[in-house]
Protein backbone atom coordinates (compact mmCIF):
# COMPACT_ATOMS: atom_id res chain seq x y z
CA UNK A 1 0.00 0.00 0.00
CA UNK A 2 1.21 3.44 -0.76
CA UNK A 3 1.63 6.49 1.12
CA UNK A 4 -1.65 7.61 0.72
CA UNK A 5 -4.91 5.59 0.78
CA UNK A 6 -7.10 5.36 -1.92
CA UNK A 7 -9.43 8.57 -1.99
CA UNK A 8 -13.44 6.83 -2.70
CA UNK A 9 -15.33 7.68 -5.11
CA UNK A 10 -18.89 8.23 -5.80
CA UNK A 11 -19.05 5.00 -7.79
CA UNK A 12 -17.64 3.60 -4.52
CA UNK A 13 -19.99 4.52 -2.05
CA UNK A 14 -23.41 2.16 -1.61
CA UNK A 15 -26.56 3.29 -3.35
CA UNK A 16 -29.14 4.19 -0.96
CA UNK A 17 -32.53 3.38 -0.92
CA UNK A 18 -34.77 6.52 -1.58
CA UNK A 19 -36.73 8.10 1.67
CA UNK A 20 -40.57 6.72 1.09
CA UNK A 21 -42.92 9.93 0.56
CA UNK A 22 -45.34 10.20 3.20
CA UNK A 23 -48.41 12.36 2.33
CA UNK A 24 -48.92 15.31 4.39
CA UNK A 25 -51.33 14.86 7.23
CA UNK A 26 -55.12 16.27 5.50
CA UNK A 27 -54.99 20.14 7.55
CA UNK A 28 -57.96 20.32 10.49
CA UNK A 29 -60.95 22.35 9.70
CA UNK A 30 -63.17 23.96 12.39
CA UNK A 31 -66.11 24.18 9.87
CA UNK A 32 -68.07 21.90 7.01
CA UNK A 33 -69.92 21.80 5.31
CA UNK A 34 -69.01 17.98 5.99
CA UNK A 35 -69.50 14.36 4.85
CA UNK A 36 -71.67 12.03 6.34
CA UNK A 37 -68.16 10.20 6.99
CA UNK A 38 -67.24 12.96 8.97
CA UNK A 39 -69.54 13.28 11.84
CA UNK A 40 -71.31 10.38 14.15
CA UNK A 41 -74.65 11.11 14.04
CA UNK A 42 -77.01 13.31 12.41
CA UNK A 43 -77.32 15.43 15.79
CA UNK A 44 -80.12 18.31 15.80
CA UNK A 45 -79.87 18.22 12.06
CA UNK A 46 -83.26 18.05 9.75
CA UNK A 47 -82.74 15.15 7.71
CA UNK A 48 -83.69 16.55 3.92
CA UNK A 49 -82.39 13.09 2.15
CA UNK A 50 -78.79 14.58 0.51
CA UNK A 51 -78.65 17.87 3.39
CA UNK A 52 -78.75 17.27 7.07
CA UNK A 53 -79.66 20.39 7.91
CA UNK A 54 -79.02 22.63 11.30
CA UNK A 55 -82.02 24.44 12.86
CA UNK A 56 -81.77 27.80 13.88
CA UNK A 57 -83.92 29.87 16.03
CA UNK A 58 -86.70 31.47 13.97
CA UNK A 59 -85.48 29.60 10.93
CA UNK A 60 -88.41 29.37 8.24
CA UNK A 61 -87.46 26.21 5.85
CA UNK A 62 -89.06 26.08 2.49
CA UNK A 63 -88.68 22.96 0.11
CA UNK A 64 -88.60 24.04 -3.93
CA UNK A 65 -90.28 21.68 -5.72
CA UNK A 66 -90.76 21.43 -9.34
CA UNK A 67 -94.49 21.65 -10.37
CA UNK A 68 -94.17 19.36 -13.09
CA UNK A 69 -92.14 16.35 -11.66
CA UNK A 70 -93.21 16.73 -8.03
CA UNK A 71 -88.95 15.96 -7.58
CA UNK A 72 -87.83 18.53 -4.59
CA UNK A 73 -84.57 20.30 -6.49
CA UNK A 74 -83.41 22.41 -3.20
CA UNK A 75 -83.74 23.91 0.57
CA UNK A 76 -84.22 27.51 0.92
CA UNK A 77 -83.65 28.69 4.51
CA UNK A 78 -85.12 32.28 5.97
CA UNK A 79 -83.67 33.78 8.97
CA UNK A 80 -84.54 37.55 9.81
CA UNK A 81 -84.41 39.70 6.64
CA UNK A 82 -81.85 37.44 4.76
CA UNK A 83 -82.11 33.75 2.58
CA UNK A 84 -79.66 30.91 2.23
CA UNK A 85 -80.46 27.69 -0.79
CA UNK A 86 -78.84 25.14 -0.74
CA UNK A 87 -78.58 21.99 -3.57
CA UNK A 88 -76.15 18.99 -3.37
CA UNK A 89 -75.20 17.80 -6.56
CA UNK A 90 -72.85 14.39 -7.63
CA UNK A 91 -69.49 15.39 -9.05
CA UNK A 92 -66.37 13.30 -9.94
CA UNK A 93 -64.17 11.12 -7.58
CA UNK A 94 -60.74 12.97 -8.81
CA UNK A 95 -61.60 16.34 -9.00
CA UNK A 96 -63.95 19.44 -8.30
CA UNK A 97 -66.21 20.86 -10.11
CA UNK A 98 -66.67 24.07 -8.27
CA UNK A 99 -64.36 26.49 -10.35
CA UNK A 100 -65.41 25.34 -13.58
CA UNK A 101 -69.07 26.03 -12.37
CA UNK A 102 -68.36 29.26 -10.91
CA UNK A 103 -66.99 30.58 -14.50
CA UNK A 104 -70.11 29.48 -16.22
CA UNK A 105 -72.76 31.05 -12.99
CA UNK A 106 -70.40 34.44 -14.08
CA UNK A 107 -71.11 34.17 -17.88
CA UNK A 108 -74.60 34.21 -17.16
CA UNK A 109 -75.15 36.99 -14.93
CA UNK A 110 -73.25 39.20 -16.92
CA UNK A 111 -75.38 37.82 -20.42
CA UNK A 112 -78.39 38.96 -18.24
CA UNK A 113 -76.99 42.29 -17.70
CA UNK A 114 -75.63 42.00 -14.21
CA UNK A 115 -72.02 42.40 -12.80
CA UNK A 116 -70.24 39.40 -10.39
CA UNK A 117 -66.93 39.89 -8.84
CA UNK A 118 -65.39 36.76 -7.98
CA UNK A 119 -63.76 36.87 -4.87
CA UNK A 120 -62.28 34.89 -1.05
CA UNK A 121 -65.19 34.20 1.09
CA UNK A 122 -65.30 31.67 4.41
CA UNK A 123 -65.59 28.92 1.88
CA UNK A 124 -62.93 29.86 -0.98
CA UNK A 125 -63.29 31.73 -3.63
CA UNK A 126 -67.45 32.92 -4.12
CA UNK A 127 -69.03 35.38 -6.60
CA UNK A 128 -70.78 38.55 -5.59
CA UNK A 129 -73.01 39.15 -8.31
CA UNK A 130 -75.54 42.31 -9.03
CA UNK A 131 -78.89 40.55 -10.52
CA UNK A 132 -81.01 42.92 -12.73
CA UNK A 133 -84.54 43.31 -11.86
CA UNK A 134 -87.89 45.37 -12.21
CA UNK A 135 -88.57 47.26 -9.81
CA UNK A 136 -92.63 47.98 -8.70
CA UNK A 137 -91.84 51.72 -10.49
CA UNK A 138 -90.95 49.95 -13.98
CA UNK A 139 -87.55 51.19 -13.44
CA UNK A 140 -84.13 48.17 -13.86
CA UNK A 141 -82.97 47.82 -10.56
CA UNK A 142 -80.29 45.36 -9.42
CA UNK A 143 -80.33 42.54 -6.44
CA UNK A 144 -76.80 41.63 -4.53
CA UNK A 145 -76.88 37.81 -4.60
CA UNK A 146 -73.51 35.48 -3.53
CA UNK A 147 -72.87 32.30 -5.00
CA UNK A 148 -71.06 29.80 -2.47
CA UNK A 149 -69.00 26.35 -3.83
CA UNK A 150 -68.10 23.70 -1.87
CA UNK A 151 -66.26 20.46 -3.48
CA UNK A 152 -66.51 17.46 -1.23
CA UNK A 153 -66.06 13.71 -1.91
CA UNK A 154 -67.41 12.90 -4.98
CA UNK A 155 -70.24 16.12 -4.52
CA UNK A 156 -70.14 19.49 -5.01
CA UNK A 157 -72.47 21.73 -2.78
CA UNK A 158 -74.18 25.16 -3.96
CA UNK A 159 -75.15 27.56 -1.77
CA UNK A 160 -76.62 30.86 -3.00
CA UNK A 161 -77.09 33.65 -0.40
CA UNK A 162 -79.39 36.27 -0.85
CA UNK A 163 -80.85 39.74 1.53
CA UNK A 164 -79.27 41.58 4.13
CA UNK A 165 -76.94 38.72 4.30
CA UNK A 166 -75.64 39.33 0.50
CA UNK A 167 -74.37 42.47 1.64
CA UNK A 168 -73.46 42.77 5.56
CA UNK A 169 -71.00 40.94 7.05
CA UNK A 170 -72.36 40.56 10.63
CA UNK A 171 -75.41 39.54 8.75
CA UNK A 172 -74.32 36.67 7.20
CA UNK A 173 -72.75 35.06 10.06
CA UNK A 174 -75.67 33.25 11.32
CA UNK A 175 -76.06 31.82 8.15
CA UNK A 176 -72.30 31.40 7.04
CA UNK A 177 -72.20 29.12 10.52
CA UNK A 178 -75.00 27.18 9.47
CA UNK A 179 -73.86 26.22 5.95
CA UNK A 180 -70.54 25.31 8.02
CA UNK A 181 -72.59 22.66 9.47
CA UNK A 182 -74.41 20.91 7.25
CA UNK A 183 -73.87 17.12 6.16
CA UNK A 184 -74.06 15.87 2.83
CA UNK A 185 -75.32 12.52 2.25
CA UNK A 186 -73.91 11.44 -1.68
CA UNK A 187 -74.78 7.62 -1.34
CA UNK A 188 -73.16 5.19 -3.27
CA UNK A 189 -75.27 4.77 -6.27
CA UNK A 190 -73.35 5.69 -9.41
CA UNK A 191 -74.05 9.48 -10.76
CA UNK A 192 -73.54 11.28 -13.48
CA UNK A 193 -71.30 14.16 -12.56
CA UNK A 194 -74.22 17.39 -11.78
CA UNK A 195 -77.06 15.33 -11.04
CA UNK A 196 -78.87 16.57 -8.21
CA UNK A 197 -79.11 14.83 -5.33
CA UNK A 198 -82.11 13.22 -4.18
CA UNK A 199 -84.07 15.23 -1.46
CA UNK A 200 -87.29 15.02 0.28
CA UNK A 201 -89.61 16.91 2.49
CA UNK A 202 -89.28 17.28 6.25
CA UNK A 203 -90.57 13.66 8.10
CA UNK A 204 -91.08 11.95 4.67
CA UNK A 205 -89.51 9.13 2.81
CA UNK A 206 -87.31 9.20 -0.38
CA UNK A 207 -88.87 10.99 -3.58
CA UNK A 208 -87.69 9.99 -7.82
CA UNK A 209 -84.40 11.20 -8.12
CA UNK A 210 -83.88 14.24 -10.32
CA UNK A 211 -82.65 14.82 -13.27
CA UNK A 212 -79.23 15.51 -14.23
CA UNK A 213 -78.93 19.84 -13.40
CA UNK A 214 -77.43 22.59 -14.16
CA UNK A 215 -76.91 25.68 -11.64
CA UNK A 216 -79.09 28.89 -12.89
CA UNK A 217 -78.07 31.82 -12.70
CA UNK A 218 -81.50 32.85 -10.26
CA UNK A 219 -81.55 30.03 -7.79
CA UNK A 220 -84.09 32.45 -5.52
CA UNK A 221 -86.85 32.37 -7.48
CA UNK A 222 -89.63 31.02 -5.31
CA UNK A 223 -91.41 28.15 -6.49
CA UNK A 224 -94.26 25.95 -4.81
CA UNK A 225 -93.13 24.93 -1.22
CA UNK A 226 -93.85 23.92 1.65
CA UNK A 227 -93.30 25.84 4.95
CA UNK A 228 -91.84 24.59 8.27
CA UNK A 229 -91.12 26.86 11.47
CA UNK A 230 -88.22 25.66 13.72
């Protein structure tokens, strides 16, 4: 052996085995709206089929339900001077569907001559739109209306929120905390991404499905209903 020792090389030295990738932990949330996997009972909740619902003091509930079909397509919720709807619809298991949907709700209210801002809400991002309307004078008025997202597993929920709520922060609180708790029931039947979700009245059993749906661009439009007081 010579003076020196043999300096190693990189050709020397043992390949190691790469460091396994381990995912990082999902981040907590303090708010849903959630899966039915997520909580262990339905609670206080009003069972609507695809929404468990929260009560709230002085909470009028009205179920939209299309004339023709007799299929309930959503929950409309009134507390004090402002209005939350709510629909669950099916959506893929790999992705959302809630920014794709959000650019076509914005198409339309500008085609109908309103204005929507998209913006960060509670939820991610929302749209503040203007709605035109008719006022009792003849004259074009506009409504403030915001259009909430929420991509879950394998369903997407809508939430449209109109009155004082639309407009003042403290306002919408009550009813920003409520959507945060609701529970959305997908099922495991196999559905076409959009389809609504099957809902039914207060106390009764399960109603035909709906058909597949697409979110319009006036989701407060009253319909025939039926009225509960919790």
């Amino acid at each position: 052996m010579g003076l020196f020792s043999r300096r190693s090389t990189a050709a020397d030295e043992p390949e190691l085995a790469p460091e396994p990738e381990v995912p990082a932990p999902a981040p907590e949330r303090d708010h849903g709206p959630w899966d039915v996997s997520e909580v262990e009972s339905i609670g206080r909740r009003v069972d609507l089929g695809s929404i468990w619902l929260p009560p709230r003091d002085g909470m009028e509930l009205r179920m939209e339900v299309d004339r023709n079909t007799k299929v309930v397509t959503a929950a409309a919720v009134a507390l004090g001077e402002s209005r939350l709807q709510v629909q669950a619809f099916a959506a893929p298991k790999t992705e959302g569907v809630w920014d794709e949907i959000r650019a076509e709700l914005a198409e339309s209210v500008t085609k109908q001559g309103g204005t929507v801002d998209d913006v960060p809400g509670p939820f991610g991002r929302e749209l503040l739109a203007r709605l035109p309307v008719r006022t009792p004078e003849g004259r074009t008025g506009h409504r403030a209306v915001r259009f909430l997202g929420v991509d879950g597993p394998r369903w997407f929920l809508r939430a449209v929120i109109g009155g004082k709520a639309a407009v003042d922060v403290k306002a919408a609180e009550e009813l920003e905390a409520l959507l945060g708790d609701i529970v959305v029931v997908r099922g495991t039947e196999p559905r076409a991404p959009r389809d609504l979700l099957p809902l039914r009245l207060p106390g009764k059993g399960p109603v035909p499905a709906a058909p597949p749906a697409q979110p319009s661009f006036d989701p407060l439009r009253r319909g025939p209903e039926i009225t509960e007081i919790r």
